[in-house]
PDB file of N, CA and C in Angstrom:
ATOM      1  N   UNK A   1     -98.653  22.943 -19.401  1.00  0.00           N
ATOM      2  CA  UNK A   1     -98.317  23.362 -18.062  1.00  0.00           C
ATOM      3  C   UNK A   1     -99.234  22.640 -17.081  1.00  0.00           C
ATOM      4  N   UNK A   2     -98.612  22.065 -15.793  1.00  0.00           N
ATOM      5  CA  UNK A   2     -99.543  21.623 -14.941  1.00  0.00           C
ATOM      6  C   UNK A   2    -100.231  22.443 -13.838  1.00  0.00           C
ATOM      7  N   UNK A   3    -100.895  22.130 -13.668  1.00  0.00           N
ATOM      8  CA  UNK A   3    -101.612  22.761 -12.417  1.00  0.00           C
ATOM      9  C   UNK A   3    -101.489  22.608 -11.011  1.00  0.00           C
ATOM     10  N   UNK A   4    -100.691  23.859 -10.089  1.00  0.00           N
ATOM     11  CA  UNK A   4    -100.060  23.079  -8.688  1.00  0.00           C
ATOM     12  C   UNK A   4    -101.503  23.012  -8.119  1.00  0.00           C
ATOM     13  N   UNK A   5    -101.580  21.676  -7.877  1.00  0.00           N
ATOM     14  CA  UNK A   5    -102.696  21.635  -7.156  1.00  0.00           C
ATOM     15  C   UNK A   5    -101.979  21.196  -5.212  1.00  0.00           C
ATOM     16  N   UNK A   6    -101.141  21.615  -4.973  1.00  0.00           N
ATOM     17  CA  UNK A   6    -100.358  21.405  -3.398  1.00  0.00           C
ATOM     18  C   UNK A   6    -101.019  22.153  -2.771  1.00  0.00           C
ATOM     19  N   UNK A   7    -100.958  21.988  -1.739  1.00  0.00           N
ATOM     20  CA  UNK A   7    -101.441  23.188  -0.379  1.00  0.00           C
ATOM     21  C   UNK A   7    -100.844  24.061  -0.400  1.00  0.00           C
ATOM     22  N   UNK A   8    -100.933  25.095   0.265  1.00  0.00           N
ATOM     23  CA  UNK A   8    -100.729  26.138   0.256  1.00  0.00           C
ATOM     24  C   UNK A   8     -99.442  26.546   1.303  1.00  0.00           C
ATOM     25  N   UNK A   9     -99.644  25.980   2.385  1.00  0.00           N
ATOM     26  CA  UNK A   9     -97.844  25.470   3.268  1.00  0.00           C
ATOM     27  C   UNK A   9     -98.248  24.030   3.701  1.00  0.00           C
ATOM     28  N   UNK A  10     -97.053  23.354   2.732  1.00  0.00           N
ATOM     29  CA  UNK A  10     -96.916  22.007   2.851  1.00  0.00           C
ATOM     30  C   UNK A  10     -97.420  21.576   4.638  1.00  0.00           C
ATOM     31  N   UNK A  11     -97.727  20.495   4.550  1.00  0.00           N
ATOM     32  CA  UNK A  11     -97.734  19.807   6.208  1.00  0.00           C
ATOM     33  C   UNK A  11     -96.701  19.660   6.881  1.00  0.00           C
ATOM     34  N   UNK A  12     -95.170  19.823   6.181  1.00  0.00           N
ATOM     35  CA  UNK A  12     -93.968  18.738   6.876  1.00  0.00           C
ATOM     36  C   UNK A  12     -93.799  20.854   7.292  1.00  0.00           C
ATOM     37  N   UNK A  13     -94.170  21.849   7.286  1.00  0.00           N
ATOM     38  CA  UNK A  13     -93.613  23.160   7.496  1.00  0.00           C
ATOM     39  C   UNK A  13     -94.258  22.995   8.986  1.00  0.00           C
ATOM     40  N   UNK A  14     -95.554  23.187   9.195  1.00  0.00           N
ATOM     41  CA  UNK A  14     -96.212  22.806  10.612  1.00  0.00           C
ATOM     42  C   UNK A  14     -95.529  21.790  11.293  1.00  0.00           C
ATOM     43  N   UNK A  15     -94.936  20.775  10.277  1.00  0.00           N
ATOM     44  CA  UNK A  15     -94.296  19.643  11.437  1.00  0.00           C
ATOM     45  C   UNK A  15     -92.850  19.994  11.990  1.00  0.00           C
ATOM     46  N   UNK A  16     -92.740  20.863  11.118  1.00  0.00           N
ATOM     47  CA  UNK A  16     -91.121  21.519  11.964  1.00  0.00           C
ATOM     48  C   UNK A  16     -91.443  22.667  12.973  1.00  0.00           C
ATOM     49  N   UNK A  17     -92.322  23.287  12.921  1.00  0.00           N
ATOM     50  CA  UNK A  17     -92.883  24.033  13.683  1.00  0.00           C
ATOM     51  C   UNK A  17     -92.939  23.498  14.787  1.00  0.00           C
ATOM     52  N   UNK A  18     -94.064  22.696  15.148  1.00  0.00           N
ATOM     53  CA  UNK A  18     -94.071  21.780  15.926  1.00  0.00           C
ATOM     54  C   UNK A  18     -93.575  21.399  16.769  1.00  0.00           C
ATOM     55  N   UNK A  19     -92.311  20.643  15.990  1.00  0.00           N
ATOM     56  CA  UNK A  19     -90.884  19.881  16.453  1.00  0.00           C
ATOM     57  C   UNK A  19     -90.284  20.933  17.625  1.00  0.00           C
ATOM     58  N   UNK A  20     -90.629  22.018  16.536  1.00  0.00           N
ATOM     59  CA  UNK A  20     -89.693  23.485  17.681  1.00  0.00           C
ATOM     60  C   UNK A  20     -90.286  23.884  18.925  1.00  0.00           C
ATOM     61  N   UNK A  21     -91.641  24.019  18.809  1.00  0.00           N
ATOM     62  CA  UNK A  21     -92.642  23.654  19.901  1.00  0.00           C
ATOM     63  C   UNK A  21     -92.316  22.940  21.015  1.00  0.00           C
ATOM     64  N   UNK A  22     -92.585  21.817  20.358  1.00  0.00           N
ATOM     65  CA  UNK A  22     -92.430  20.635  21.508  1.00  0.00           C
ATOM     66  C   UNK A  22     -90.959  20.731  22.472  1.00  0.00           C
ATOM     67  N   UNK A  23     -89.737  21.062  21.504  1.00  0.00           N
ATOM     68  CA  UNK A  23     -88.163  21.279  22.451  1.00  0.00           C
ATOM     69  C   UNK A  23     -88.131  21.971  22.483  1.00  0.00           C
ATOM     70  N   UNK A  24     -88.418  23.518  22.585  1.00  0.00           N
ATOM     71  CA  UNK A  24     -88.529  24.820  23.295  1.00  0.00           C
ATOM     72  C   UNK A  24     -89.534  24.428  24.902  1.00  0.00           C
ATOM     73  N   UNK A  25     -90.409  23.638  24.819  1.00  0.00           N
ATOM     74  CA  UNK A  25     -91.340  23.636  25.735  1.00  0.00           C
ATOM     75  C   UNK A  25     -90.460  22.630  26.849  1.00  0.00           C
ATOM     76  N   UNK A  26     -89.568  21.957  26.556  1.00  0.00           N
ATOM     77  CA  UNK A  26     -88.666  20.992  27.076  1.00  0.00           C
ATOM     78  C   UNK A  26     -87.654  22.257  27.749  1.00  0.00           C
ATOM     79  N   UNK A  27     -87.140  22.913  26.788  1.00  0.00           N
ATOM     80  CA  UNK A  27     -85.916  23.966  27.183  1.00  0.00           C
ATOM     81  C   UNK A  27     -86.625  24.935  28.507  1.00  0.00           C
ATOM     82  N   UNK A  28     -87.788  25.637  27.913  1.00  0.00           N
ATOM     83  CA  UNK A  28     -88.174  26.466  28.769  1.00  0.00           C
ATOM     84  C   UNK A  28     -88.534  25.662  30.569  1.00  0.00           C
ATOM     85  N   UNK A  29     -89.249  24.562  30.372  1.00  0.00           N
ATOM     86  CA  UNK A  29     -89.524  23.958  31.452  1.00  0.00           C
ATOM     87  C   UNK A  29     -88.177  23.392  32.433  1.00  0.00           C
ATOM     88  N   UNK A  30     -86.711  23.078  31.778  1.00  0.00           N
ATOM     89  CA  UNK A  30     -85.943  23.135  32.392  1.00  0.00           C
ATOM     90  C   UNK A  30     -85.188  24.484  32.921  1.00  0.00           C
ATOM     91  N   UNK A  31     -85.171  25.104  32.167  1.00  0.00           N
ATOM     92  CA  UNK A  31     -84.664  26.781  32.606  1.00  0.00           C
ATOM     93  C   UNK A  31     -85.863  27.059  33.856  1.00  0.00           C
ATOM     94  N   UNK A  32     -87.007  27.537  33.813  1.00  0.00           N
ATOM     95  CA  UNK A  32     -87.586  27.815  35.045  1.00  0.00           C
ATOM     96  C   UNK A  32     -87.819  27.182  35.921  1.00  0.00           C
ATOM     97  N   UNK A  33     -88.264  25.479  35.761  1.00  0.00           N
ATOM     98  CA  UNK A  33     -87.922  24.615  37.513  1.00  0.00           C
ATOM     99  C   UNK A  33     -86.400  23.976  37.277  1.00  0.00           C
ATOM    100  N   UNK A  34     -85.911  23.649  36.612  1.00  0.00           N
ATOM    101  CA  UNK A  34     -84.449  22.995  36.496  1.00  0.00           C
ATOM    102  C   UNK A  34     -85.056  22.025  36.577  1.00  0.00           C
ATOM    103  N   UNK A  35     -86.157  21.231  35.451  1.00  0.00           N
ATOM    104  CA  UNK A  35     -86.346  19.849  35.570  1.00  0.00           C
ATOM    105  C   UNK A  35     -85.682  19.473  34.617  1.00  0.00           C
ATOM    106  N   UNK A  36     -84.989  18.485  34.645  1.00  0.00           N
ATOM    107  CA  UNK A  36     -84.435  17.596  33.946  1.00  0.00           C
ATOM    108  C   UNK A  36     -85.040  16.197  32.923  1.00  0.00           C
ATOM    109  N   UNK A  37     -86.309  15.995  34.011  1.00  0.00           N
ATOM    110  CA  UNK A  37     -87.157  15.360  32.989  1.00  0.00           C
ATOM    111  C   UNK A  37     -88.082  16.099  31.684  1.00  0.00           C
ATOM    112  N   UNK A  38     -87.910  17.440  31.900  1.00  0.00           N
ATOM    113  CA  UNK A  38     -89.080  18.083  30.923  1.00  0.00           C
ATOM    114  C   UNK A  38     -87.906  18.111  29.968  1.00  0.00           C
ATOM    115  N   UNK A  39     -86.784  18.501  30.520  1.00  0.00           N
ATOM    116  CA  UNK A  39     -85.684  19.189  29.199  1.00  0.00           C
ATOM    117  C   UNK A  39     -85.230  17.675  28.409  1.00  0.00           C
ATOM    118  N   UNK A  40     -85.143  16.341  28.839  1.00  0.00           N
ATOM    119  CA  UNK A  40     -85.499  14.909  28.231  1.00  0.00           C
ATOM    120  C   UNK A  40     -86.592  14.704  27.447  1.00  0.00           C
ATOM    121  N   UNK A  41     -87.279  14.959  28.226  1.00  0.00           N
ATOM    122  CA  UNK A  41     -89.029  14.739  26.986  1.00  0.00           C
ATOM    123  C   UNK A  41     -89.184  15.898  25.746  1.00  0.00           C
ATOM    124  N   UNK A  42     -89.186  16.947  26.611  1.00  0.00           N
ATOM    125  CA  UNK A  42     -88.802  17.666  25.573  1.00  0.00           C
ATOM    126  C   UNK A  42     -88.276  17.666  23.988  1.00  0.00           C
ATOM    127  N   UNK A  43     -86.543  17.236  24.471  1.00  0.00           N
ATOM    128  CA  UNK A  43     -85.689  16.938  23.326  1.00  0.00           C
ATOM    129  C   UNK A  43     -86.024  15.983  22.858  1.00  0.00           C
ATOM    130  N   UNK A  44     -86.610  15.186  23.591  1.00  0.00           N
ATOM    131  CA  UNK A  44     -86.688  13.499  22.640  1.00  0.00           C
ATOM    132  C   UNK A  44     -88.139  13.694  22.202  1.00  0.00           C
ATOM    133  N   UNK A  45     -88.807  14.053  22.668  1.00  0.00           N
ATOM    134  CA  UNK A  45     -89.991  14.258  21.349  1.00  0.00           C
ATOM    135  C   UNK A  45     -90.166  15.198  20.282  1.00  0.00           C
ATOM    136  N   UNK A  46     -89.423  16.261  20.227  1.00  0.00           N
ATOM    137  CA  UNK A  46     -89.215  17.458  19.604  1.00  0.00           C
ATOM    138  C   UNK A  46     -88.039  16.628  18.530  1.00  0.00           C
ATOM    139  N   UNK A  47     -87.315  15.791  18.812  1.00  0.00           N
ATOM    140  CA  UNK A  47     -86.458  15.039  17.839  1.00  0.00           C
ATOM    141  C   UNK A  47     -87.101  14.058  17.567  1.00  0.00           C
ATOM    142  N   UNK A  48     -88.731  13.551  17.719  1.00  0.00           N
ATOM    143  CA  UNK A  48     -88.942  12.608  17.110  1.00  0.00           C
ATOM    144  C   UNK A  48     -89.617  13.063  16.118  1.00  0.00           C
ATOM    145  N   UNK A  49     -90.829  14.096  16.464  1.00  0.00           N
ATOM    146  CA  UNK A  49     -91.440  14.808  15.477  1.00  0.00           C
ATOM    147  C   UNK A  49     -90.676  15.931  14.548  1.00  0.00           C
ATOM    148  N   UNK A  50     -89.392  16.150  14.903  1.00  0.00           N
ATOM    149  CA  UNK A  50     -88.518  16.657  13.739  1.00  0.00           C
ATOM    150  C   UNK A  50     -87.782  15.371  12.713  1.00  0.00           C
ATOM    151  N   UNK A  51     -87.915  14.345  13.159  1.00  0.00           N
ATOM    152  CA  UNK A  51     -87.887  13.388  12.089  1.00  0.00           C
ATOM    153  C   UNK A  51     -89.070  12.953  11.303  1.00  0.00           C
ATOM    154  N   UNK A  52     -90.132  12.524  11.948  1.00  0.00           N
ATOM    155  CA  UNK A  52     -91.249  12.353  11.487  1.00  0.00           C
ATOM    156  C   UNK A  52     -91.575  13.991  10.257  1.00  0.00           C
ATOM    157  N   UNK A  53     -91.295  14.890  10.344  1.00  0.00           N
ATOM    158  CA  UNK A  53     -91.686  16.236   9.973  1.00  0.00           C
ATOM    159  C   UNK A  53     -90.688  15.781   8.691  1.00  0.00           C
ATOM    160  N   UNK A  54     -89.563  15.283   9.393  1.00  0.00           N
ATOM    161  CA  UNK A  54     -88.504  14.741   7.823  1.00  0.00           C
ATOM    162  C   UNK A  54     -89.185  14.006   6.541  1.00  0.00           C
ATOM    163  N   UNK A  55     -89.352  13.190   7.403  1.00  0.00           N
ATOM    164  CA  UNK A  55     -89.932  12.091   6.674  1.00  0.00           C
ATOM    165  C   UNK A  55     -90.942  12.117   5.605  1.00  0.00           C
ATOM    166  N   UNK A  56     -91.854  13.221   6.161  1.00  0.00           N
ATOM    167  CA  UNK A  56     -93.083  13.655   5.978  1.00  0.00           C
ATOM    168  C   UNK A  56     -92.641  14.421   4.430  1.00  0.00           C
ATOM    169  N   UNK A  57     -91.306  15.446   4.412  1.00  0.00           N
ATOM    170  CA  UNK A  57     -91.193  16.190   3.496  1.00  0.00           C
ATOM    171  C   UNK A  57     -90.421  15.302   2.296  1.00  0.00           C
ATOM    172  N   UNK A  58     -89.719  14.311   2.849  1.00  0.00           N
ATOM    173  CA  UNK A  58     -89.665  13.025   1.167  1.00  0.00           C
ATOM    174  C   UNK A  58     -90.331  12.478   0.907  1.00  0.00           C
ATOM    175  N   UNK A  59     -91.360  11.730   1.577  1.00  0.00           N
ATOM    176  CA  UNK A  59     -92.599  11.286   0.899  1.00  0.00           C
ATOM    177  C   UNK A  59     -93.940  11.437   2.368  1.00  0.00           C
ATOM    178  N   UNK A  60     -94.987  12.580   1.242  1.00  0.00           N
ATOM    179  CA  UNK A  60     -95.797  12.940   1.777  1.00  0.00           C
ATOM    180  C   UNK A  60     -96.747  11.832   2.391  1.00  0.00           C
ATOM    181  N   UNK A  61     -96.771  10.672   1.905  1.00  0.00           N
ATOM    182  CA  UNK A  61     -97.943   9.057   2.378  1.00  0.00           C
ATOM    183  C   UNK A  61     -96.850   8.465   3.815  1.00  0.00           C
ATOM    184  N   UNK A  62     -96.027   9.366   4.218  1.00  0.00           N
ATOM    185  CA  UNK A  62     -94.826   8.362   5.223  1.00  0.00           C
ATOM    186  C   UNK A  62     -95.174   9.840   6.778  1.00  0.00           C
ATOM    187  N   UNK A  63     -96.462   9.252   7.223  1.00  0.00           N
ATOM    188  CA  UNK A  63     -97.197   9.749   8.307  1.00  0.00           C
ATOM    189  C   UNK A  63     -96.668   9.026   9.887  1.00  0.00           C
ATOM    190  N   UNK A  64     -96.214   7.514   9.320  1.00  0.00           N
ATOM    191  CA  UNK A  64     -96.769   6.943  10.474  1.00  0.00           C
ATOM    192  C   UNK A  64     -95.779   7.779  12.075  1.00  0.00           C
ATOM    193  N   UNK A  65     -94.479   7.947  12.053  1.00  0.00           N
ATOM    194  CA  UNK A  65     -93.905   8.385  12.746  1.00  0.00           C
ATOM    195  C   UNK A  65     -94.002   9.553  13.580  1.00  0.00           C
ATOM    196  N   UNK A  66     -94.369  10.572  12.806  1.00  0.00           N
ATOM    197  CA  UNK A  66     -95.009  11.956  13.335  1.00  0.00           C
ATOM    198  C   UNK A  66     -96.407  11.875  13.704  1.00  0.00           C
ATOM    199  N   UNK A  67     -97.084  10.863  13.102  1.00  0.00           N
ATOM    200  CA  UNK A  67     -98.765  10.413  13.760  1.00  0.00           C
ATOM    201  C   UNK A  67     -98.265   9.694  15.579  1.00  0.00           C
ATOM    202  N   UNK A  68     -97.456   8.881  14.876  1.00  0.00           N
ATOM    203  CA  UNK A  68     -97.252   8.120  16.572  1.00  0.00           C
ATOM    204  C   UNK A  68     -96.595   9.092  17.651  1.00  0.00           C
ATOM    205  N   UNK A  69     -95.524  10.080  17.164  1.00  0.00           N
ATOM    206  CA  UNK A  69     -95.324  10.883  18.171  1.00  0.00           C
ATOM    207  C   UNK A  69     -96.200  11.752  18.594  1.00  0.00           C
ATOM    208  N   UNK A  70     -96.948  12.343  17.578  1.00  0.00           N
ATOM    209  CA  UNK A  70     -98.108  13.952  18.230  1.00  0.00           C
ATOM    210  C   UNK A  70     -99.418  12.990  19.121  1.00  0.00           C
ATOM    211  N   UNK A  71     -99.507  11.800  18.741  1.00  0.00           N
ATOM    212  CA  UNK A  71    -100.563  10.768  19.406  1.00  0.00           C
ATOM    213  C   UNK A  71    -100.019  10.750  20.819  1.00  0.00           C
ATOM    214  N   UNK A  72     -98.614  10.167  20.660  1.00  0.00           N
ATOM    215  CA  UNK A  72     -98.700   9.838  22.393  1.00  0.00           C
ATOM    216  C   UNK A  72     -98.657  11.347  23.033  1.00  0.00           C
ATOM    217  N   UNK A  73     -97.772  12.275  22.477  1.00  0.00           N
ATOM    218  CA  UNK A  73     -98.055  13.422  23.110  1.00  0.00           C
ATOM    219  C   UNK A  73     -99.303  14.070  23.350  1.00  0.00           C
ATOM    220  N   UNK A  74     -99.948  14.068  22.547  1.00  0.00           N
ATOM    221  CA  UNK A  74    -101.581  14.449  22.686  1.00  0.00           C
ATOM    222  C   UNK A  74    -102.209  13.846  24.227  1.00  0.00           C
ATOM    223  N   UNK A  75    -102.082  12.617  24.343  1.00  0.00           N
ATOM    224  CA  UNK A  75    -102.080  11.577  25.405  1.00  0.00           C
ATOM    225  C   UNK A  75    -101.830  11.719  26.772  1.00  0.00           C
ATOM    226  N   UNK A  76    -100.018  11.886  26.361  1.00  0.00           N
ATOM    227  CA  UNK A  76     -99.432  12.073  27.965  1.00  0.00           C
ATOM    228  C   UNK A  76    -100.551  13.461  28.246  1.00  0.00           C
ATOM    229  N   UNK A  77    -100.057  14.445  27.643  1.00  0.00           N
ATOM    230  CA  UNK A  77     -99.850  16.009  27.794  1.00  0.00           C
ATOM    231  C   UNK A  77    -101.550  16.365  28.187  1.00  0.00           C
ATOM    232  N   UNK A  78    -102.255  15.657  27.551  1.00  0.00           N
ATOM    233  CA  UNK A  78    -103.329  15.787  27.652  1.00  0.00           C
ATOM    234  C   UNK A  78    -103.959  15.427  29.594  1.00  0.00           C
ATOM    235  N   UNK A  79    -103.377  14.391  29.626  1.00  0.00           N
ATOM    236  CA  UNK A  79    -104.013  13.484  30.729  1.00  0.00           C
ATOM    237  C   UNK A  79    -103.418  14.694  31.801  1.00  0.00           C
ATOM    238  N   UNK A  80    -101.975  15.486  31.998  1.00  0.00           N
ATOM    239  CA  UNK A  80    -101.581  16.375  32.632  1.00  0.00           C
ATOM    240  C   UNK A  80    -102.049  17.403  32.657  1.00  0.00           C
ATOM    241  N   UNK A  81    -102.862  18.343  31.413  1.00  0.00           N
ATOM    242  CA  UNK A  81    -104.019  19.237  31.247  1.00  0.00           C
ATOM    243  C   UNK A  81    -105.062  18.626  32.213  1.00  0.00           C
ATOM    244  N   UNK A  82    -105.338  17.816  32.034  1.00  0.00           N
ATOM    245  CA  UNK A  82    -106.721  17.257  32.913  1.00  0.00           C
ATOM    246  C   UNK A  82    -106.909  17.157  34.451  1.00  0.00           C
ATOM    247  N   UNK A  83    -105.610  16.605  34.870  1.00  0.00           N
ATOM    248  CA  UNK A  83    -104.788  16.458  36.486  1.00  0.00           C
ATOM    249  C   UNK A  83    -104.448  17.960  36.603  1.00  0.00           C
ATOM    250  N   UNK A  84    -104.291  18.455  35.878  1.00  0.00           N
ATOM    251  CA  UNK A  84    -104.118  19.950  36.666  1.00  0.00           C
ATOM    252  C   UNK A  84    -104.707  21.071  36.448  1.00  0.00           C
ATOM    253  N   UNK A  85    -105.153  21.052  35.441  1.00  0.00           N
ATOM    254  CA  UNK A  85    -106.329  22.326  35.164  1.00  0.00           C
ATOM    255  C   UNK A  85    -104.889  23.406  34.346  1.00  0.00           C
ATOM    256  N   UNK A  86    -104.301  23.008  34.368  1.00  0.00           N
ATOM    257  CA  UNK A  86    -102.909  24.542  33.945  1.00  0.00           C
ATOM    258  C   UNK A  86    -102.775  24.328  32.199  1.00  0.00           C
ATOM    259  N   UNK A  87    -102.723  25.443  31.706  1.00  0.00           N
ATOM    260  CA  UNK A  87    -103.175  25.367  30.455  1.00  0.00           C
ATOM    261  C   UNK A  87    -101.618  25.316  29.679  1.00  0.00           C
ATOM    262  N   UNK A  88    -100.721  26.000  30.701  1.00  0.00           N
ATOM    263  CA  UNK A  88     -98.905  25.865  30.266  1.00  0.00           C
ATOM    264  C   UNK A  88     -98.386  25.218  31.349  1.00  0.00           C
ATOM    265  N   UNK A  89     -97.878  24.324  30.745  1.00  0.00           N
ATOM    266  CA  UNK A  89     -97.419  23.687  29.577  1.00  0.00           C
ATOM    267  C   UNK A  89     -97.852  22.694  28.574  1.00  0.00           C
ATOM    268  N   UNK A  90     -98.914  22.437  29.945  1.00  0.00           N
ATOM    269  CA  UNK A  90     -99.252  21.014  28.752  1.00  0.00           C
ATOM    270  C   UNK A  90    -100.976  20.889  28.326  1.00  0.00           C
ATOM    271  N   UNK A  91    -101.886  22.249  28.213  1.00  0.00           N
ATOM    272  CA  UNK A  91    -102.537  22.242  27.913  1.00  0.00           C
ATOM    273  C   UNK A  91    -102.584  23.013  26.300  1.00  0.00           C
ATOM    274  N   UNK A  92    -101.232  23.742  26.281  1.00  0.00           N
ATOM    275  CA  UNK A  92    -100.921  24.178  24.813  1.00  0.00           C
ATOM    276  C   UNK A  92    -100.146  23.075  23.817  1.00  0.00           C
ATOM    277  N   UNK A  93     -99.751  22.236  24.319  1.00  0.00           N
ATOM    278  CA  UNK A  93     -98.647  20.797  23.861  1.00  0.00           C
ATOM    279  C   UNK A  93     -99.943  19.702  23.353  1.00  0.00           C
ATOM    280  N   UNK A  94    -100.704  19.837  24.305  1.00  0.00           N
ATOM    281  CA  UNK A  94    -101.896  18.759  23.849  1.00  0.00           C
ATOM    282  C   UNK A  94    -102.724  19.205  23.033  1.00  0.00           C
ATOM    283  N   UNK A  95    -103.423  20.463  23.300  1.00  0.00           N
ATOM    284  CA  UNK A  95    -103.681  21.205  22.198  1.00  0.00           C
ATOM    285  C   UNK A  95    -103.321  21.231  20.458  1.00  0.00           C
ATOM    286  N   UNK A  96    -102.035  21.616  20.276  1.00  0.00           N
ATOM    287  CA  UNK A  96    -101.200  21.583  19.205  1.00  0.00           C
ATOM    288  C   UNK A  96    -100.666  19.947  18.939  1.00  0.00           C
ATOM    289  N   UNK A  97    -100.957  19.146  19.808  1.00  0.00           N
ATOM    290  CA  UNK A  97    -100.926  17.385  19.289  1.00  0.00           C
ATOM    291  C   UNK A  97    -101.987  17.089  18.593  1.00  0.00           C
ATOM    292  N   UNK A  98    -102.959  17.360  18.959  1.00  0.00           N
ATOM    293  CA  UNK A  98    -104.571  17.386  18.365  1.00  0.00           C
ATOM    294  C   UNK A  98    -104.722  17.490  17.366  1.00  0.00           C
ATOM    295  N   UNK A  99    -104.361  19.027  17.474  1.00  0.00           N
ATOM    296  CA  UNK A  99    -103.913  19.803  15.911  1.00  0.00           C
ATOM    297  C   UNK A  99    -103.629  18.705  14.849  1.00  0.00           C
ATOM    298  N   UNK A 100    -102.319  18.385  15.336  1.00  0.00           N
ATOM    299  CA  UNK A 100    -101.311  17.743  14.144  1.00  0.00           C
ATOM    300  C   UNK A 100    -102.105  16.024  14.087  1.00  0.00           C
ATOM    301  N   UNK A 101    -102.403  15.550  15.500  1.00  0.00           N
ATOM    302  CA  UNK A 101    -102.805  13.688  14.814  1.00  0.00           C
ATOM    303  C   UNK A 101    -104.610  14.502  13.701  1.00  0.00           C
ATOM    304  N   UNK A 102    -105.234  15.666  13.983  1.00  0.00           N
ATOM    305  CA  UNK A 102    -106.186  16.207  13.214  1.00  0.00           C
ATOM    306  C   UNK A 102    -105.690  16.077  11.506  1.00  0.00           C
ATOM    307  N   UNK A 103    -104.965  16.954  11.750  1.00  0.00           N
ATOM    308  CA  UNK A 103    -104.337  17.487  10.576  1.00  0.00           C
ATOM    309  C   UNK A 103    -103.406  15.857   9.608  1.00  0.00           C
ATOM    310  N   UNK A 104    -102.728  15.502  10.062  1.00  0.00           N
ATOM    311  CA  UNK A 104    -102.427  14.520   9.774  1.00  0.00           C
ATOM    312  C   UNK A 104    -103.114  13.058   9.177  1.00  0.00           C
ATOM    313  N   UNK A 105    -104.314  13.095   9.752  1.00  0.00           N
ATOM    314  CA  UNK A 105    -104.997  12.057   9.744  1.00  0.00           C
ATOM    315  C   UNK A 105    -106.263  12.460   8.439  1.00  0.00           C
ATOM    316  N   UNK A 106    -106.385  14.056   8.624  1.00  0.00           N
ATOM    317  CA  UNK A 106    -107.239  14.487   7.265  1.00  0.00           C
ATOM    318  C   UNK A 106    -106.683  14.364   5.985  1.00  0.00           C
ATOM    319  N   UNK A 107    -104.502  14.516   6.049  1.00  0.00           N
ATOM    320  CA  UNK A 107    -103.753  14.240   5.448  1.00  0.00           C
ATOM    321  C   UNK A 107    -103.831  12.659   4.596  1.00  0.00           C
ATOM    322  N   UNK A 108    -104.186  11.832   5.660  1.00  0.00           N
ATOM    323  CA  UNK A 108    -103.833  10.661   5.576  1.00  0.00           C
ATOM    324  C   UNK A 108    -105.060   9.586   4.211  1.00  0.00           C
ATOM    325  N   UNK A 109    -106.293  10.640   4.637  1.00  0.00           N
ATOM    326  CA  UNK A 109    -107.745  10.001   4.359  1.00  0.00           C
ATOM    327  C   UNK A 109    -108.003  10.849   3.223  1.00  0.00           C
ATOM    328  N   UNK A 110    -106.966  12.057   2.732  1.00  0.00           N
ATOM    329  CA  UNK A 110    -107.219  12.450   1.517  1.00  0.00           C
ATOM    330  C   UNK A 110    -106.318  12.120   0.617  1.00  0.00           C
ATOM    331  N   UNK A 111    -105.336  11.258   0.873  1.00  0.00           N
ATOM    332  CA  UNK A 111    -104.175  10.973  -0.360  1.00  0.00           C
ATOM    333  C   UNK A 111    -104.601   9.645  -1.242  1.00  0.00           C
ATOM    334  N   UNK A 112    -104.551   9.912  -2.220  1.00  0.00           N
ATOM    335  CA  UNK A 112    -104.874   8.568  -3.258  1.00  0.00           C
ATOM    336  C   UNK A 112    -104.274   7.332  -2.492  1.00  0.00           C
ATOM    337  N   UNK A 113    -104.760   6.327  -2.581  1.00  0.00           N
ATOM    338  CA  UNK A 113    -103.910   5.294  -2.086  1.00  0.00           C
ATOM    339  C   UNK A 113    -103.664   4.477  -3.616  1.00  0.00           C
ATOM    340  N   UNK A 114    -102.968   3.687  -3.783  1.00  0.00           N
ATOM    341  CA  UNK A 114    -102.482   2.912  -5.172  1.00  0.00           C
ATOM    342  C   UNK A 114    -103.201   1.656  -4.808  1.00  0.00           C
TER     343      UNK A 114
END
């Protein structure tokens, strides 16, 4: 018998999480100002890191996509935390980008390489 040596909730579960995160935060920001650019960014990064989150769950070493999306989001979202001091929306978005290029990157530096 082998020994599961896996984590305890896979990484690609947080990355769907995430994903939901990120386009809920798109949805909600268009429902209360009717912006149209949040409910765009939103969906399109929430569909990038729900692919990347894909990706992630067929082969666990296939980072780069969900690293490059929670990066630039970390980035934008961050620099908008900073310009405004407001912690919603985009001081919880940058926050939870952190998280994941964190998490990801501890992912990245603990997998055997061949």
């Amino acid at each position: 018998m082998q020994k599961d040596t896996s984590p305890l909730v896979p990484l690609h579960y947080f990355g769907f999480g995430y994903a939901a995160l990120v386009a809920t935060g798109g949805i909600t920001g268009y429902a209360k100002a009717a912006s149209v650019p949040s409910l765009a960014a939103g969906l399109f990064f929430g569909s990038l890191a729900g692919l990347g989150a894909y990706q992630l769950s067929q082969d666990p070493s296939n980072v780069w996509a969900f690293l490059a999306t929670s990066g630039t989001l970390a980035g934008i979202m961050g620099m908008q935390f900073y310009n405004s001091g407001k912690f919603m929306p985009a001081g919880l978005i940058a926050g939870a980008s952190l998280l994941m290029v964190a998490k990801l990157g501890i992912s990245l530096l603990s997998t055997p390489h061949p």
